[in-house]
Structures are given as C-alpha cells and as structure tokens.
C-alpha atoms as a PDB file:
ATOM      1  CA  UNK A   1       0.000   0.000   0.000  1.00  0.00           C
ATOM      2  CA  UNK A   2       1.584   3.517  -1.083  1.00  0.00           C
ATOM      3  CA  UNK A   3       1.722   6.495   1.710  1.00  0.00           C
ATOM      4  CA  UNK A   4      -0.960   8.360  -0.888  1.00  0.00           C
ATOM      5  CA  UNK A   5      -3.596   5.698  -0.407  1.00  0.00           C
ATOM      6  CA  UNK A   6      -3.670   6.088   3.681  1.00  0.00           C
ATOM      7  CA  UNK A   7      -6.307   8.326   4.481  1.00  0.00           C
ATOM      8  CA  UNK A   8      -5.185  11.741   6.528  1.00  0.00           C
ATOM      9  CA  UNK A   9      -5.119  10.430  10.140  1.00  0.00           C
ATOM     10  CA  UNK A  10      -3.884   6.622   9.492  1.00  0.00           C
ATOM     11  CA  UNK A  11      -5.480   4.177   8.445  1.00  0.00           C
ATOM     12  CA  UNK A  12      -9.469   3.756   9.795  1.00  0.00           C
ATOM     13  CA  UNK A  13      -9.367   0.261  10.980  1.00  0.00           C
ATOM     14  CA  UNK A  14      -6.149   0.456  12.622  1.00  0.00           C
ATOM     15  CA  UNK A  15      -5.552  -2.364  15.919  1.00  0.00           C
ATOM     16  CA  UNK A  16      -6.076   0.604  18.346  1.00  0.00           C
ATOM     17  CA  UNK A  17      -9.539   1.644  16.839  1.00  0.00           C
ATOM     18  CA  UNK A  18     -11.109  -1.703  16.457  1.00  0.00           C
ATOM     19  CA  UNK A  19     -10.278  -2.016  19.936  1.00  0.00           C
ATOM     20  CA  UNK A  20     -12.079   1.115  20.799  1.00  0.00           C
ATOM     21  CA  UNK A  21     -14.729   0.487  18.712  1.00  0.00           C
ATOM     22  CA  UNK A  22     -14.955  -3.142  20.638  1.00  0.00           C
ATOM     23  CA  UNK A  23     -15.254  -1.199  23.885  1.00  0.00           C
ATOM     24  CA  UNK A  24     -18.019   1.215  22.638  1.00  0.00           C
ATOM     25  CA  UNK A  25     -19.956  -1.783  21.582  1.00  0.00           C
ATOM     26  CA  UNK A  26     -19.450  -3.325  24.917  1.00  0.00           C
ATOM     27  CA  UNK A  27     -21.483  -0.614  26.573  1.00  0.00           C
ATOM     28  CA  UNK A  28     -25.035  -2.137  25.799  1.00  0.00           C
ATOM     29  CA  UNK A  29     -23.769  -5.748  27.016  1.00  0.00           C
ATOM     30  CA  UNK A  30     -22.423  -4.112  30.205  1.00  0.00           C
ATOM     31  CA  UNK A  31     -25.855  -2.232  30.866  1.00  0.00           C
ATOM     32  CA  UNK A  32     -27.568  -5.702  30.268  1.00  0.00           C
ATOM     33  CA  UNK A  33     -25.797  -6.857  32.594  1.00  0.00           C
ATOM     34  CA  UNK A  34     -26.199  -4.624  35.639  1.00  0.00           C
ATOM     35  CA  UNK A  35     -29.895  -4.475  34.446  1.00  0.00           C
ATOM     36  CA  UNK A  36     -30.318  -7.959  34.816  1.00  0.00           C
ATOM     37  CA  UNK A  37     -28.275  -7.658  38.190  1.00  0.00           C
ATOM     38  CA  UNK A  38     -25.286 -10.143  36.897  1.00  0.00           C
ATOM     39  CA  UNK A  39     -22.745  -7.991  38.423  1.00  0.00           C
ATOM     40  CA  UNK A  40     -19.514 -10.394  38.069  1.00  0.00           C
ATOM     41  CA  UNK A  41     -20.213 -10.133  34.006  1.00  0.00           C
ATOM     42  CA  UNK A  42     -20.496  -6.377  34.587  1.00  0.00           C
ATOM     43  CA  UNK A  43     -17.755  -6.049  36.333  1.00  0.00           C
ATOM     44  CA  UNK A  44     -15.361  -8.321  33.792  1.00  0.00           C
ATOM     45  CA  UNK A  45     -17.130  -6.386  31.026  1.00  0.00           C
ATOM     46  CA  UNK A  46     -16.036  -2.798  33.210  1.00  0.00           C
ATOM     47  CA  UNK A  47     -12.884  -4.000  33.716  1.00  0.00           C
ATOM     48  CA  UNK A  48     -11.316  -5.553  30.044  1.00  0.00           C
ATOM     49  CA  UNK A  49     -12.972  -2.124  28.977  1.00  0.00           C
ATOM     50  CA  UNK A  50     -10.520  -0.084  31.076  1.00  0.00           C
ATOM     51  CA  UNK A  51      -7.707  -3.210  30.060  1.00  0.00           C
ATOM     52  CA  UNK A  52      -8.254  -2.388  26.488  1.00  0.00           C
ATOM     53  CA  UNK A  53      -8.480   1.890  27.097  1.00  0.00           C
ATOM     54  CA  UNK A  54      -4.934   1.651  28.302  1.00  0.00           C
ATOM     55  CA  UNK A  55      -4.139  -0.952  25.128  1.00  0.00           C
ATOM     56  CA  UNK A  56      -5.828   0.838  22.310  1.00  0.00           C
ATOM     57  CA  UNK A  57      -3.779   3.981  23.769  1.00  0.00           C
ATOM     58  CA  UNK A  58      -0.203   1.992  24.094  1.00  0.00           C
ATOM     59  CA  UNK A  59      -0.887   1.130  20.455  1.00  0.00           C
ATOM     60  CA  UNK A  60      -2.104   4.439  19.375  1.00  0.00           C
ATOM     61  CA  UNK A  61       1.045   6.157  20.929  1.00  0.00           C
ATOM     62  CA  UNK A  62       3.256   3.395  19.249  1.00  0.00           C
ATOM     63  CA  UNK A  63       1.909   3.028  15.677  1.00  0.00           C
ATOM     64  CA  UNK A  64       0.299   6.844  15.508  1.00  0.00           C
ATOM     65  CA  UNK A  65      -3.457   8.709  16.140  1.00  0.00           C
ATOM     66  CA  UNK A  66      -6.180   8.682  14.159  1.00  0.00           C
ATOM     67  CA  UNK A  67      -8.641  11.017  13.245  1.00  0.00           C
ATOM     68  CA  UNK A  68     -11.451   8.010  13.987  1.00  0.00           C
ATOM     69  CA  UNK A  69      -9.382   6.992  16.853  1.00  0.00           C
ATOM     70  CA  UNK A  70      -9.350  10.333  18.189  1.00  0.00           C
ATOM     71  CA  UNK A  71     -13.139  10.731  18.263  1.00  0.00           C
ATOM     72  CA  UNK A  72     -14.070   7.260  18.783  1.00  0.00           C
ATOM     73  CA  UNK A  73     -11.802   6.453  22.327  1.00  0.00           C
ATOM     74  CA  UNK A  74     -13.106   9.761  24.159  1.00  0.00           C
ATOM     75  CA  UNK A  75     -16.921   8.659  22.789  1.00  0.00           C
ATOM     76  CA  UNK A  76     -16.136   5.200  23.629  1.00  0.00           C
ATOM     77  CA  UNK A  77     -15.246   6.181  27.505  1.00  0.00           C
ATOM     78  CA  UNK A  78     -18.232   8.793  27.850  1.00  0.00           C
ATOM     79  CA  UNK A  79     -20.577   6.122  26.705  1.00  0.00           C
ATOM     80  CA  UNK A  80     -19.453   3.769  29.247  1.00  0.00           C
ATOM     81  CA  UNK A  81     -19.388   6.309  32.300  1.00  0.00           C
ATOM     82  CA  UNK A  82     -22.358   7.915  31.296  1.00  0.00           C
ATOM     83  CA  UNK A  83     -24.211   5.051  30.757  1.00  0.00           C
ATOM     84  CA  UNK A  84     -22.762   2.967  34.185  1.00  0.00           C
ATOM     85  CA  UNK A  85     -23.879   5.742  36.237  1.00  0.00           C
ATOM     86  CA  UNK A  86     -27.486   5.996  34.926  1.00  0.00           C
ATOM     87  CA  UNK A  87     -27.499   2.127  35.269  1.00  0.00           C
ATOM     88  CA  UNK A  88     -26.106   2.074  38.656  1.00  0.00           C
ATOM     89  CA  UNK A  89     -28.475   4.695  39.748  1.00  0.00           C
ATOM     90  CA  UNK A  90     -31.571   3.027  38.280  1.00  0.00           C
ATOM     91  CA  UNK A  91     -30.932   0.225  40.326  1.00  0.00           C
ATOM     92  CA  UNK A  92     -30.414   1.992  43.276  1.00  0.00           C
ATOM     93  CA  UNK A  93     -26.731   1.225  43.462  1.00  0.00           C
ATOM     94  CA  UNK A  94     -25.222   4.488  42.849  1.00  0.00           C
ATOM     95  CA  UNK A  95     -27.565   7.636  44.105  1.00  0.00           C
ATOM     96  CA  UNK A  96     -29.762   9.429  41.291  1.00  0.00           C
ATOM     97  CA  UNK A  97     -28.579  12.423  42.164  1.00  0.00           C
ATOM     98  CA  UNK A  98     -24.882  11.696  41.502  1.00  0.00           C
ATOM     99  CA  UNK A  99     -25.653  10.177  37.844  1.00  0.00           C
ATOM    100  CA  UNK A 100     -27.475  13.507  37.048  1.00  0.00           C
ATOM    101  CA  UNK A 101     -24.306  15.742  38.405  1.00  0.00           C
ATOM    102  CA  UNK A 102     -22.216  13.907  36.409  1.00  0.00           C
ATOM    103  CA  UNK A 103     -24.134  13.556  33.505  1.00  0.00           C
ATOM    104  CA  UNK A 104     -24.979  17.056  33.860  1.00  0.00           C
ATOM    105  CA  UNK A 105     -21.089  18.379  33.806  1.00  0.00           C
ATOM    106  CA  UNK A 106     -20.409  16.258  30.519  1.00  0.00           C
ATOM    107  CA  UNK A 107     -23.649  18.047  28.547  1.00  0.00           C
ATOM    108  CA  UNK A 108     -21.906  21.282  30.296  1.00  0.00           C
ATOM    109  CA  UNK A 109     -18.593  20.767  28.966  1.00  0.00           C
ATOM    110  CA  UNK A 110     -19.937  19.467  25.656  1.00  0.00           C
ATOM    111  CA  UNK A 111     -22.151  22.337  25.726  1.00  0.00           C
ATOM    112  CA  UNK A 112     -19.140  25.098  26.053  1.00  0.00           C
ATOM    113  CA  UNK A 113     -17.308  23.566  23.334  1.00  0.00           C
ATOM    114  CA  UNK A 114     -19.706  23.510  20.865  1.00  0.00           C
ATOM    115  CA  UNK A 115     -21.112  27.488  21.804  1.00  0.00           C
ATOM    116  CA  UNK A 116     -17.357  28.588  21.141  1.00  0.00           C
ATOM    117  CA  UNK A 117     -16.863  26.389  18.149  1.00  0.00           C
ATOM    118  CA  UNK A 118     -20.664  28.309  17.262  1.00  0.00           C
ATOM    119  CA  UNK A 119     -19.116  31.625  18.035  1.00  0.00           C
ATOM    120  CA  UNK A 120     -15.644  30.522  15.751  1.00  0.00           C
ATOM    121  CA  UNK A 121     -13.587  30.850  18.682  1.00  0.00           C
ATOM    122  CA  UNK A 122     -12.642  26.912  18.990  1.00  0.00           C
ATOM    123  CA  UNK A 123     -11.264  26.169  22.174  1.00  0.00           C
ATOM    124  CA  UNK A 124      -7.574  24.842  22.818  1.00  0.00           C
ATOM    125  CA  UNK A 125      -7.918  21.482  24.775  1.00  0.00           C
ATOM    126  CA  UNK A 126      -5.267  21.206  27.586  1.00  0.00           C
ATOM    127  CA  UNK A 127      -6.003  18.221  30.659  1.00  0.00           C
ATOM    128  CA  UNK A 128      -6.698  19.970  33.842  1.00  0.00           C
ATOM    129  CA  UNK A 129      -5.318  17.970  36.517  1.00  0.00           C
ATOM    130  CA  UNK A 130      -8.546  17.764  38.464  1.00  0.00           C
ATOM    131  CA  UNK A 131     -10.397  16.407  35.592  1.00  0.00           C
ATOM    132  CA  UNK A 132      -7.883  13.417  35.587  1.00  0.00           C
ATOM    133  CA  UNK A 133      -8.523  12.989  39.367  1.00  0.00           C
ATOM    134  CA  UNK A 134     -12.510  13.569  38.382  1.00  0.00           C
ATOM    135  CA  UNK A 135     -12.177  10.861  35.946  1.00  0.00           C
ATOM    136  CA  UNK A 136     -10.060   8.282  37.938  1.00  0.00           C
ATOM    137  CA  UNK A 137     -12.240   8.504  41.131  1.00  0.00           C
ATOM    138  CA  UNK A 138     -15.652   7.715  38.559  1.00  0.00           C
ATOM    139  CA  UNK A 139     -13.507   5.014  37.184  1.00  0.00           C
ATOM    140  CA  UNK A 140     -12.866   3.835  40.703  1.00  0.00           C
ATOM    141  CA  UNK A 141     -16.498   4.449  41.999  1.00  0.00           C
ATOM    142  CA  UNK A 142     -17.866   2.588  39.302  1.00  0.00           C
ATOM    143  CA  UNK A 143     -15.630  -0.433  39.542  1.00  0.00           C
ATOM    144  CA  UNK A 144     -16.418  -0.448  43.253  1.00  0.00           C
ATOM    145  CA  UNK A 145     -20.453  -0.460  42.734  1.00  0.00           C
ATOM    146  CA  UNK A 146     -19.659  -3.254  40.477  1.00  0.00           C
ATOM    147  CA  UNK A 147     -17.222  -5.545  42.414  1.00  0.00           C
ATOM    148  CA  UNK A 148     -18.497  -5.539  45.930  1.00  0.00           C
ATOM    149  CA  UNK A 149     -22.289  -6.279  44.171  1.00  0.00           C
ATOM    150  CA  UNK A 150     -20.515  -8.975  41.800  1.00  0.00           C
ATOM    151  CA  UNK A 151     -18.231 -10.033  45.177  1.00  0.00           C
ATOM    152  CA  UNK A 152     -21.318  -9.724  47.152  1.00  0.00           C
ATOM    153  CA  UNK A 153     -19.641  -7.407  49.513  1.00  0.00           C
ATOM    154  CA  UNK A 154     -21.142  -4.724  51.775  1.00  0.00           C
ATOM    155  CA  UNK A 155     -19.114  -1.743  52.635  1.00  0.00           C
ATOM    156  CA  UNK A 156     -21.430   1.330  52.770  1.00  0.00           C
ATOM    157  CA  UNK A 157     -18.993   3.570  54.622  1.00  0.00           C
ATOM    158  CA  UNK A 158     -16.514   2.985  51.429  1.00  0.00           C
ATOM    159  CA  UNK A 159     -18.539   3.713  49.408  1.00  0.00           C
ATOM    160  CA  UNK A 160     -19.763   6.777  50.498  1.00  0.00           C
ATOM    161  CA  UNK A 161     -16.588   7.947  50.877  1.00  0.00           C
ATOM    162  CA  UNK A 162     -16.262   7.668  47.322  1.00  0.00           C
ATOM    163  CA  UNK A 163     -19.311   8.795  46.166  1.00  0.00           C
ATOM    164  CA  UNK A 164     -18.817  12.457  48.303  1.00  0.00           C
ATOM    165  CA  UNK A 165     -14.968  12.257  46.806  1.00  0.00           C
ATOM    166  CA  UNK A 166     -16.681  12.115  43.012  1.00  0.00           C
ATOM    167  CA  UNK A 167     -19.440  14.485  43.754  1.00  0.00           C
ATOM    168  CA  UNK A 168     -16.426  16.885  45.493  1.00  0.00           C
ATOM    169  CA  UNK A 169     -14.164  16.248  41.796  1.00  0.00           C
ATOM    170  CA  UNK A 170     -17.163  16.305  39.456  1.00  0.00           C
ATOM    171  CA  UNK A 171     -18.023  19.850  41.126  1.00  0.00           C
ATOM    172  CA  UNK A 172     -14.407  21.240  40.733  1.00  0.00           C
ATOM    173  CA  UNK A 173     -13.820  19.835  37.717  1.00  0.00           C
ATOM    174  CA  UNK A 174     -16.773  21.491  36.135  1.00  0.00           C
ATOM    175  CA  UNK A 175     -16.515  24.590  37.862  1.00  0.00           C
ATOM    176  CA  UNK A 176     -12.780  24.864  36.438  1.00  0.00           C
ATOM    177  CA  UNK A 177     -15.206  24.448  32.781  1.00  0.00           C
ATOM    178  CA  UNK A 178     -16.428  26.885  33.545  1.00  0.00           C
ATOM    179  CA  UNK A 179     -14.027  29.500  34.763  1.00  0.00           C
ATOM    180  CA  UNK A 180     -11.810  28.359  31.496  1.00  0.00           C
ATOM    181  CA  UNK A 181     -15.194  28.822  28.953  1.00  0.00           C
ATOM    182  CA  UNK A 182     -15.068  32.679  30.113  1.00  0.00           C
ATOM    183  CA  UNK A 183     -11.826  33.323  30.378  1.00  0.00           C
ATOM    184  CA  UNK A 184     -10.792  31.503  27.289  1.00  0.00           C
ATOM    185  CA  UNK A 185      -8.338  29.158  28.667  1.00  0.00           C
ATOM    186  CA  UNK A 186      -7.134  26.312  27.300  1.00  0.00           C
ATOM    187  CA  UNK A 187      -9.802  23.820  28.505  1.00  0.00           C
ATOM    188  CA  UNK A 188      -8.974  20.165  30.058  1.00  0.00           C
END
C-alpha cells in the first residue's frame, strides 16, 4: 500500500480503533448486565474495557493517532461512564442524584465547546489535573459499585466515601469548565 492511499489520520481500521470500537460496543452488554443484576459479568465487562483503554492507547502512541481513533476512544469512555452511572443509579446502586451531576457536567462541557466552536472561537484542549482525578475517582467508583455487588460485599462507609470524593471532583472539575469557557483558557 503507497503512503498516498492512507487516508489523513492513518489508516481507519487500525488495531487501536477496532479495539475502541470493541469497547463502545461493549457498553449495551455491560448495561444488560447490571440491568439484569449479573454484576460479576459487569464487572469483567467494566474491567477488560478499562484493560483495552490503556491498550488501544499503548498502540495508538506506538503506531500513531487517528482522526477516527481520536473521536471514537473519548466517545467510547463517555458512553461507558455515562451510561454505568445511569445504570447504577436506576438500580439503586449508585444515588440518582450523583448520575445527574455527572451527567450534567459532561452536557456542560460538551455544551461550552460547541457554543465557542458556534461563536468561531474553537477552544484549545489542555487536561486539567482535576479532571484526571474527576475521571479516575468515577472510574474507581464505578468499579467499586460493580465488584463488591458482583463479590457480594457490603461496605457502605466505602462507598460513600467515594461517592462524596466524586461528587467533590465532578463539582471542581466542572466549575474549572467553567471558569476556562469565560476566560478563554485552554480547557482540560
């Protein structure tokens, strides 16, 4: 195959995005699963999805980014949190409240984007170091609701903990949105 024939951004079905695009098509099996309260498949499903996020990026890093790749990971991981928390909350694992807050500061951020993108002022895109802490801890808190159901454990003072330590980070991490949407700085 000749450079000229590889579309701009590498090629579509590269290893990295057919992983991806396995984990995005995960997401309904995993919410069958916690809907049908079969936690331990949940959890495994959870869990080779966060396996293959760090593969998919090792290979991305190593053989080169995508323009699909680069739309489809960040999709791929919002569809899974998003989605885990409504789950979790509809069955009473996770609190309602919590799935709306952090639903609510993804439709913000997405929100903000798009109005400056309207307004031709496209925003730079720079990690804040909260929003990687945000992130982790609903990684963490969703990977908890999952094991101790699928483990049958019972630790209610844990997990509150790290439900008021996501609610804290979700709350930072979109007021720092916020602040960087009107002051135009690079937003993370």
């Amino acid at each position: 195959m000749n450079s000229s024939a590889t579309p701009p951004g590498g090629l579509l079905l590269n290893p990295a995005n057919l992983i991806t695009l396995a984990r995005l098509c995960a997401v309904p099996v995993a919410i069958f699963f916690v809907l049908r309260a079969a936690f331990a498949p949940a959890f495994a499903i959870f869990a080779a999805a966060g396996i293959s996020d760090a593969i998919d990026g090792w290979l991305a890093r190593r053989q080169g980014t995508t323009t699909l790749g680069a739309v489809l990971d960040p999709l791929a991981d919002k569809a899974l949190m998003i989605s885990m928390y409504i789950t979790l909350a509809l069955m009473r694992i996770l609190p309602d409240w919590l799935a709306i807050l952090v639903v609510f500061r993804d439709i913000l951020i997405i929100g903000g984007v798009v109005t400056l993108w309207m307004f031709a002022q496209p925003p730079h895109i720079a990690p804040f170091s909260i929003s990687r802490a945000n992130t982790f801890l609903q990684i963490a808190l969703v990977g908890l609701a999952l094991g101790t159901k699928a483990a049958h454990l019972d630790l209610p003072a844990f997990l509150s903990a790290m439900i008021v330590a996501v609610t804290i980070s979700t709350l930072a991490s979109g007021a720092a949105y916020v602040l960087a949407f009107f002051n135009r700085s690079p937003i993370g």
